[in-house]
Protein backbone atom coordinates (compact mmCIF):
# COMPACT_ATOMS: atom_id res chain seq x y z
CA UNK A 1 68.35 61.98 -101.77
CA UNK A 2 65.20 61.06 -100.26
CA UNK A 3 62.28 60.17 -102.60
CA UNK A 4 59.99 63.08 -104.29
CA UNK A 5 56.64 63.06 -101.75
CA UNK A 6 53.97 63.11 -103.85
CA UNK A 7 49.78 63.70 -102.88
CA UNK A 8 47.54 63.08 -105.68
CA UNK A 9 43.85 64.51 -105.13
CA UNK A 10 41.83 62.40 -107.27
CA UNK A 11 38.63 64.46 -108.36
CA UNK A 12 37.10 61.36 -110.64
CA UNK A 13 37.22 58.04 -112.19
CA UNK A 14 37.37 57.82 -116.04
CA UNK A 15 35.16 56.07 -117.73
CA UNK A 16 35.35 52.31 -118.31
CA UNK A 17 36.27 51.48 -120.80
CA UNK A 18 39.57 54.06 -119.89
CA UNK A 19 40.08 51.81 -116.89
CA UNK A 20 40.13 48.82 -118.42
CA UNK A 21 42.89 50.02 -120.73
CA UNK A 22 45.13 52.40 -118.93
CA UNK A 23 43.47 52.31 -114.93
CA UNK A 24 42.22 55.10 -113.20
CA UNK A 25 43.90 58.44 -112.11
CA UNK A 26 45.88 56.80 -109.86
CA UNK A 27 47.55 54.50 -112.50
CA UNK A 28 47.56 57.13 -115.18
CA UNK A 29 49.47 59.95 -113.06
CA UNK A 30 51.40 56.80 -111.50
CA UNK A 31 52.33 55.73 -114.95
CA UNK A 32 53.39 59.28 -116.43
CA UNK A 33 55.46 60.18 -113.42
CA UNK A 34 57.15 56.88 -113.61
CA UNK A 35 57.74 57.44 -117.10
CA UNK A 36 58.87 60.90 -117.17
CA UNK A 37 60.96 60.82 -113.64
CA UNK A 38 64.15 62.23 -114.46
CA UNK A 39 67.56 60.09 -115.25
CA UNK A 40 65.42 56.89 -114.42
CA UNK A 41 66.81 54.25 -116.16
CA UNK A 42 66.64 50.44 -115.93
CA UNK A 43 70.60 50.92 -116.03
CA UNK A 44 70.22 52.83 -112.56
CA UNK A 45 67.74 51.50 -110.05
CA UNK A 46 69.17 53.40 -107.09
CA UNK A 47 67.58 56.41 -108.67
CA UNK A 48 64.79 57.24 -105.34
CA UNK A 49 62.03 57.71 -107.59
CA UNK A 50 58.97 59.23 -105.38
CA UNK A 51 56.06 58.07 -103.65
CA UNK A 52 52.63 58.86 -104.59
CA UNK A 53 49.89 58.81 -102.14
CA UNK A 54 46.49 59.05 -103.44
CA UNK A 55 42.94 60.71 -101.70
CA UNK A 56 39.60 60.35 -103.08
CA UNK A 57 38.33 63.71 -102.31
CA UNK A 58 34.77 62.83 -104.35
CA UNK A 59 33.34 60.02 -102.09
CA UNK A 60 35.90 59.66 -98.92
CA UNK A 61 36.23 63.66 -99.32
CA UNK A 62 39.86 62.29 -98.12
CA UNK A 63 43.07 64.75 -97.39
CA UNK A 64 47.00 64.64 -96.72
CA UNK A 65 47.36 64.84 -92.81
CA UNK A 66 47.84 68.72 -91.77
CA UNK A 67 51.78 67.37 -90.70
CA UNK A 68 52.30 65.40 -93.86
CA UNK A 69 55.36 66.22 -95.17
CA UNK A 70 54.97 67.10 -98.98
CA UNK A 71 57.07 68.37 -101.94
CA UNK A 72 54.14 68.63 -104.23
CA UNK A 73 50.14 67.64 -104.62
CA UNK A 74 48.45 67.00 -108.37
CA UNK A 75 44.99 67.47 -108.69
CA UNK A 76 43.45 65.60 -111.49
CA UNK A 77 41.19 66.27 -114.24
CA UNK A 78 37.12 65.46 -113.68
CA UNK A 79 33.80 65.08 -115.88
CA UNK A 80 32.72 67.70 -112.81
CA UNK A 81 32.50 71.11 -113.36
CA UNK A 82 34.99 73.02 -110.83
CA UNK A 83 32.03 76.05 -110.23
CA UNK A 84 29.25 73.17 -109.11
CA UNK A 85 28.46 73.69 -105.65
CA UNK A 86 28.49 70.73 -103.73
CA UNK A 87 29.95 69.63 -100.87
CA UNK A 88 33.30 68.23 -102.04
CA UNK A 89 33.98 70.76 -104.77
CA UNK A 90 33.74 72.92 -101.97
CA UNK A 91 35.64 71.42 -99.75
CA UNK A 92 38.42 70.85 -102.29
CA UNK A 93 38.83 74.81 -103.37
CA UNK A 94 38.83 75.69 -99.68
CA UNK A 95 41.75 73.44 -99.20
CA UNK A 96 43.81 74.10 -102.13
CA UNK A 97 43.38 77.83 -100.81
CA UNK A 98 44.63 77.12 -97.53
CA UNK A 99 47.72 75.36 -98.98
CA UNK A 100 48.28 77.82 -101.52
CA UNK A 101 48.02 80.48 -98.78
CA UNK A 102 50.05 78.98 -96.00
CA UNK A 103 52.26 75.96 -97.15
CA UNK A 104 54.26 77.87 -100.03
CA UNK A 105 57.19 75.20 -99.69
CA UNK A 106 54.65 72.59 -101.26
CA UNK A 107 53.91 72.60 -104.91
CA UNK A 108 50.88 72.72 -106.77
CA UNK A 109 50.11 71.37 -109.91
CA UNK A 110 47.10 71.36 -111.86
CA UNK A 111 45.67 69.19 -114.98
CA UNK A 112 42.28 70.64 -116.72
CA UNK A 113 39.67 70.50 -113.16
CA UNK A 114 42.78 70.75 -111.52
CA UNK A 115 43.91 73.87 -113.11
CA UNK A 116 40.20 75.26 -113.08
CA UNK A 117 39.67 74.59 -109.07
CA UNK A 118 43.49 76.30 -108.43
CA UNK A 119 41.76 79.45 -110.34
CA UNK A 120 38.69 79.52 -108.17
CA UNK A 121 40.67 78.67 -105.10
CA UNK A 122 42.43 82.20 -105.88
CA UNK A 123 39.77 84.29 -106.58
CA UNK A 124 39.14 83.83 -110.65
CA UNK A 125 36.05 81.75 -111.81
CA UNK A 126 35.40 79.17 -114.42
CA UNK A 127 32.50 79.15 -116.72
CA UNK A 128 30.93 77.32 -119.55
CA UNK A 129 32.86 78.12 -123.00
CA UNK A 130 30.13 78.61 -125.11
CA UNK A 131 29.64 75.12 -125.69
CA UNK A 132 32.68 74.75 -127.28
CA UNK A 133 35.56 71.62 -127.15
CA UNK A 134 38.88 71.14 -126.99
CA UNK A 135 39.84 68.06 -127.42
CA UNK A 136 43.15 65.98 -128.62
CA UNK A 137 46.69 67.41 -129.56
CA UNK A 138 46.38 71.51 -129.17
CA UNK A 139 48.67 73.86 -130.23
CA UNK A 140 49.00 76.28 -127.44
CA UNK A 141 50.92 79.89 -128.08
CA UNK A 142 53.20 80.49 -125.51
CA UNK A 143 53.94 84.18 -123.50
CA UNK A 144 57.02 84.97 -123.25
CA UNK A 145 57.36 83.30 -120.02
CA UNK A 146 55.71 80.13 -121.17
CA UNK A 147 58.63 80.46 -123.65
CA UNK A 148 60.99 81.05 -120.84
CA UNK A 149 60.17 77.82 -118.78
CA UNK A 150 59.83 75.91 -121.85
CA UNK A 151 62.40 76.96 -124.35
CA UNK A 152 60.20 76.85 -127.56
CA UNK A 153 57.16 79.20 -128.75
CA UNK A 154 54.64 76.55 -129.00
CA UNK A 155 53.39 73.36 -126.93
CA UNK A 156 51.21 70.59 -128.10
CA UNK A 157 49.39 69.03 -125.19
CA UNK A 158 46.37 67.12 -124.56
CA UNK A 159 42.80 68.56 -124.52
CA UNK A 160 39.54 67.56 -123.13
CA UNK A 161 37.34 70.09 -121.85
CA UNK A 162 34.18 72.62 -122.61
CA UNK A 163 34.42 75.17 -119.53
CA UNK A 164 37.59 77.22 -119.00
CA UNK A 165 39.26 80.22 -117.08
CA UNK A 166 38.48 83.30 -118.71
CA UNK A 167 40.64 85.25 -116.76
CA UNK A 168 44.41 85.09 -114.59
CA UNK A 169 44.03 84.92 -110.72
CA UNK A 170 45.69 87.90 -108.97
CA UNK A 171 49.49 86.55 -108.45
CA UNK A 172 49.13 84.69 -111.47
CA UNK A 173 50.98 84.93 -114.50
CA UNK A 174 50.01 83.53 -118.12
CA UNK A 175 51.85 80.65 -119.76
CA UNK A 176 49.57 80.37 -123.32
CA UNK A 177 46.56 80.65 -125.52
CA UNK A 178 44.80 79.31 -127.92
CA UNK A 179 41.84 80.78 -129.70
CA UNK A 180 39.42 78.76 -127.49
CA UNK A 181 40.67 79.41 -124.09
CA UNK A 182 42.80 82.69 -122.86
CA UNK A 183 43.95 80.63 -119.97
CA UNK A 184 45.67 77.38 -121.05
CA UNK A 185 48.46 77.78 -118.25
CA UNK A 186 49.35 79.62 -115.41
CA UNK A 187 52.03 79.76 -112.71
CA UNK A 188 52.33 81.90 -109.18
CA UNK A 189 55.54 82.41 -107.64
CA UNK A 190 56.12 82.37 -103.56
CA UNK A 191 55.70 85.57 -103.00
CA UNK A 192 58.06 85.55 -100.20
CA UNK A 193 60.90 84.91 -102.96
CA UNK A 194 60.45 88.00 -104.57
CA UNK A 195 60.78 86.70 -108.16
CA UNK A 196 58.92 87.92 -110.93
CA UNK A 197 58.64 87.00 -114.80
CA UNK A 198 61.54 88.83 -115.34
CA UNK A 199 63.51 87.39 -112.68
CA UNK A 200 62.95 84.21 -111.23
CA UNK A 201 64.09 80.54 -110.53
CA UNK A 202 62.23 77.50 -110.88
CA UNK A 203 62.55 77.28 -107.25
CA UNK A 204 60.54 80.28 -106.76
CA UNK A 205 57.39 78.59 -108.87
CA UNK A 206 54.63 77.23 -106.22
CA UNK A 207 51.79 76.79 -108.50
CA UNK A 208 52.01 75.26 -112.01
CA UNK A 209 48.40 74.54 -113.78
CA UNK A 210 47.61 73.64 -116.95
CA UNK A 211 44.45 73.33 -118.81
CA UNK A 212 45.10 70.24 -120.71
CA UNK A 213 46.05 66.98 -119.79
CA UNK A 214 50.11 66.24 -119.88
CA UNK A 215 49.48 62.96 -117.98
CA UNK A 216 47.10 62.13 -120.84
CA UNK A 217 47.94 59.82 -123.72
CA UNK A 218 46.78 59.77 -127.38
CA UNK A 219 45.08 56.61 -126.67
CA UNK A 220 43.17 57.27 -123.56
CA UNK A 221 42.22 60.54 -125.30
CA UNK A 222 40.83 58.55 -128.30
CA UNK A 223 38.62 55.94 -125.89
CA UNK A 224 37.08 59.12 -124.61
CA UNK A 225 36.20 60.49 -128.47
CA UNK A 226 34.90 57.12 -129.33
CA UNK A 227 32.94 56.70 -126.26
CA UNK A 228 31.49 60.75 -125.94
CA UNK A 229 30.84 60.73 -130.07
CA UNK A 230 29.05 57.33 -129.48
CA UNK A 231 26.50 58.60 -126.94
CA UNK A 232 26.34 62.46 -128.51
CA UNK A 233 28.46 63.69 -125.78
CA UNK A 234 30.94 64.84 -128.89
CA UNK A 235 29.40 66.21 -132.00
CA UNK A 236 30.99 64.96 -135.32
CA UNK A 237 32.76 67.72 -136.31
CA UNK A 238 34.83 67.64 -132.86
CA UNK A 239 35.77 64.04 -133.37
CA UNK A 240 36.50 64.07 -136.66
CA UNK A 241 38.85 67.17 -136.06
CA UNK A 242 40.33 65.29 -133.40
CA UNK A 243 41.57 62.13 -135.91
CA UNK A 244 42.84 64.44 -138.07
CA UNK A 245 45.33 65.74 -135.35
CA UNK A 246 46.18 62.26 -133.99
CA UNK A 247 49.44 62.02 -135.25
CA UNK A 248 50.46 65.68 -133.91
CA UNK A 249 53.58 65.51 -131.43
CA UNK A 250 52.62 65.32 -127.73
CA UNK A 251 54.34 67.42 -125.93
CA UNK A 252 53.12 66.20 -122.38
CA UNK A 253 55.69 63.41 -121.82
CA UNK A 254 58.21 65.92 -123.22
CA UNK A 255 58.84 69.91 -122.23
CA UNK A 256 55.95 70.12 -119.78
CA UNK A 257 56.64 66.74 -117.54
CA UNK A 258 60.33 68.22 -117.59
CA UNK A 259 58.76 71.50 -116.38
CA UNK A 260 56.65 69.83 -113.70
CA UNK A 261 59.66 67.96 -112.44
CA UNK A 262 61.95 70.96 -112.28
CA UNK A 263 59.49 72.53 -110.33
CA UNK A 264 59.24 69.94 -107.92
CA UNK A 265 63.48 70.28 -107.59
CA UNK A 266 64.17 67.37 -109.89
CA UNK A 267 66.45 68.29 -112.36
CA UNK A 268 67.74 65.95 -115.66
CA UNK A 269 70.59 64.70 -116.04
């Protein structure tokens, strides 16, 4: 088996004091994928692994080749709001359209900005949430396909965000909720497969976005509360909320990396 072809769209750098620690988007997604890749053990280093090229589509507005061959492309999360218009935000939901719409054999997945670009790229929007945060270990509610592809009724994942999807793209289906945001999930199916909720396999999934941060971990979520709090960013009663909920299982090295890597045709052992 040939490695898992990765293209990661990086749509940011985190702050600082987050690179220092952990690296930037590149490192992070590096490190959870290495981390999560199925059956990869120290016991068995003939496991392929995958390879994981990596664009800056911010400053180099860089892009896979048009005859790359890809199983998948992650788009990162960003301090950028997905509805700016600017040049590169542009640019980026025009070509996450075009692959959407005419390379259904490569996967999409999404993380927060990533999730929130995918939804604009189809025809939803994103807006401001009323000023309001999520931020740390969330309890999502799951639909009953959300409880399909995952196998339980709720999933704790990483949170850092303020705007949100109020609505499903046409073709889209609804993974979860929380009270905050309608939207924290999505997937599309090829349509050429057919499949619907009802009926589907994990094959037939093309899109997969989420609007928290699987790829995230406690700690780099906690440099960002210190850091945001510190400067105002965060109000008090945010942060505080967020140390109380520390602790709380996280779920994104778990159910949803084993969802993403399913998708992608990688299945555990």
């Amino acid at each position: 088996m040939s490695p898992i072809r990765l293209a990661l769209l990086v749509c940011d750098k985190p702050i600082p004091v987050v690179v220092s620690n952990h690296g930037a988007y590149p490192e992070i997604f590096h490190d959870f994928l290495a981390a999560t890749f199925p059956g990869k053990t120290a016991s068995d280093p003939s496991q392929p692994g995958f390879v994981l090229d990596c664009y800056d589509v911010v400053h180099e507005q860089a892009y896979p080749a048009d005859d790359a061959v890809l199983d998948g492309i992650l788009i990162t999360g960003s301090a950028a709001s997905a509805y700016e218009n600017v040049e590169w935000i542009n640019k980026l939901t025009a070509y996450v359209a075009s692959v959407i719409n005419n390379k259904p054999e490569v996967k999409i997945i999404g993380s927060c900005f990533g999730h929130q670009i995918v939804s604009i790229a189809m025809g939803a929007e994103c807006v401001p949430n009323g000023g309001r945060w999520e931020v740390g270990i969330t309890e999502v509610q799951l639909t009953d396909l959300g409880r399909k592809l995952l196998g339980q009724d709720i999933v704790n994942i990483q949170q850092m965000h303020r705007d949100h999807v109020p609505s499903i793209p046409e073709s889209f289906h609804l993974l979860g909720s929380t009270a905050v945001t309608k939207n924290q999930g999505m997937v599309r199916f090829d349509p050429s497969t057919g499949a619907s909720p009802s009926q589907f396999s994990l094959d037939d999934i093309q899109v997969l976005t989420v609007q928290g941060h699987p790829e995230y971990t406690t700690d780099i979520v906690k440099l960002l509360v210190q850091a945001r709090s510190a400067t105002g960013v965060l109000d008090k009663p945010t942060a505080d909320d967020f140390f109380k909920r520390e602790g709380w299982k996280d779920e994104g090295r778990g159910v949803i990396a084993k969802l993403i890597w399913e998708i992608l045709g990688v299945q555990s052992k």
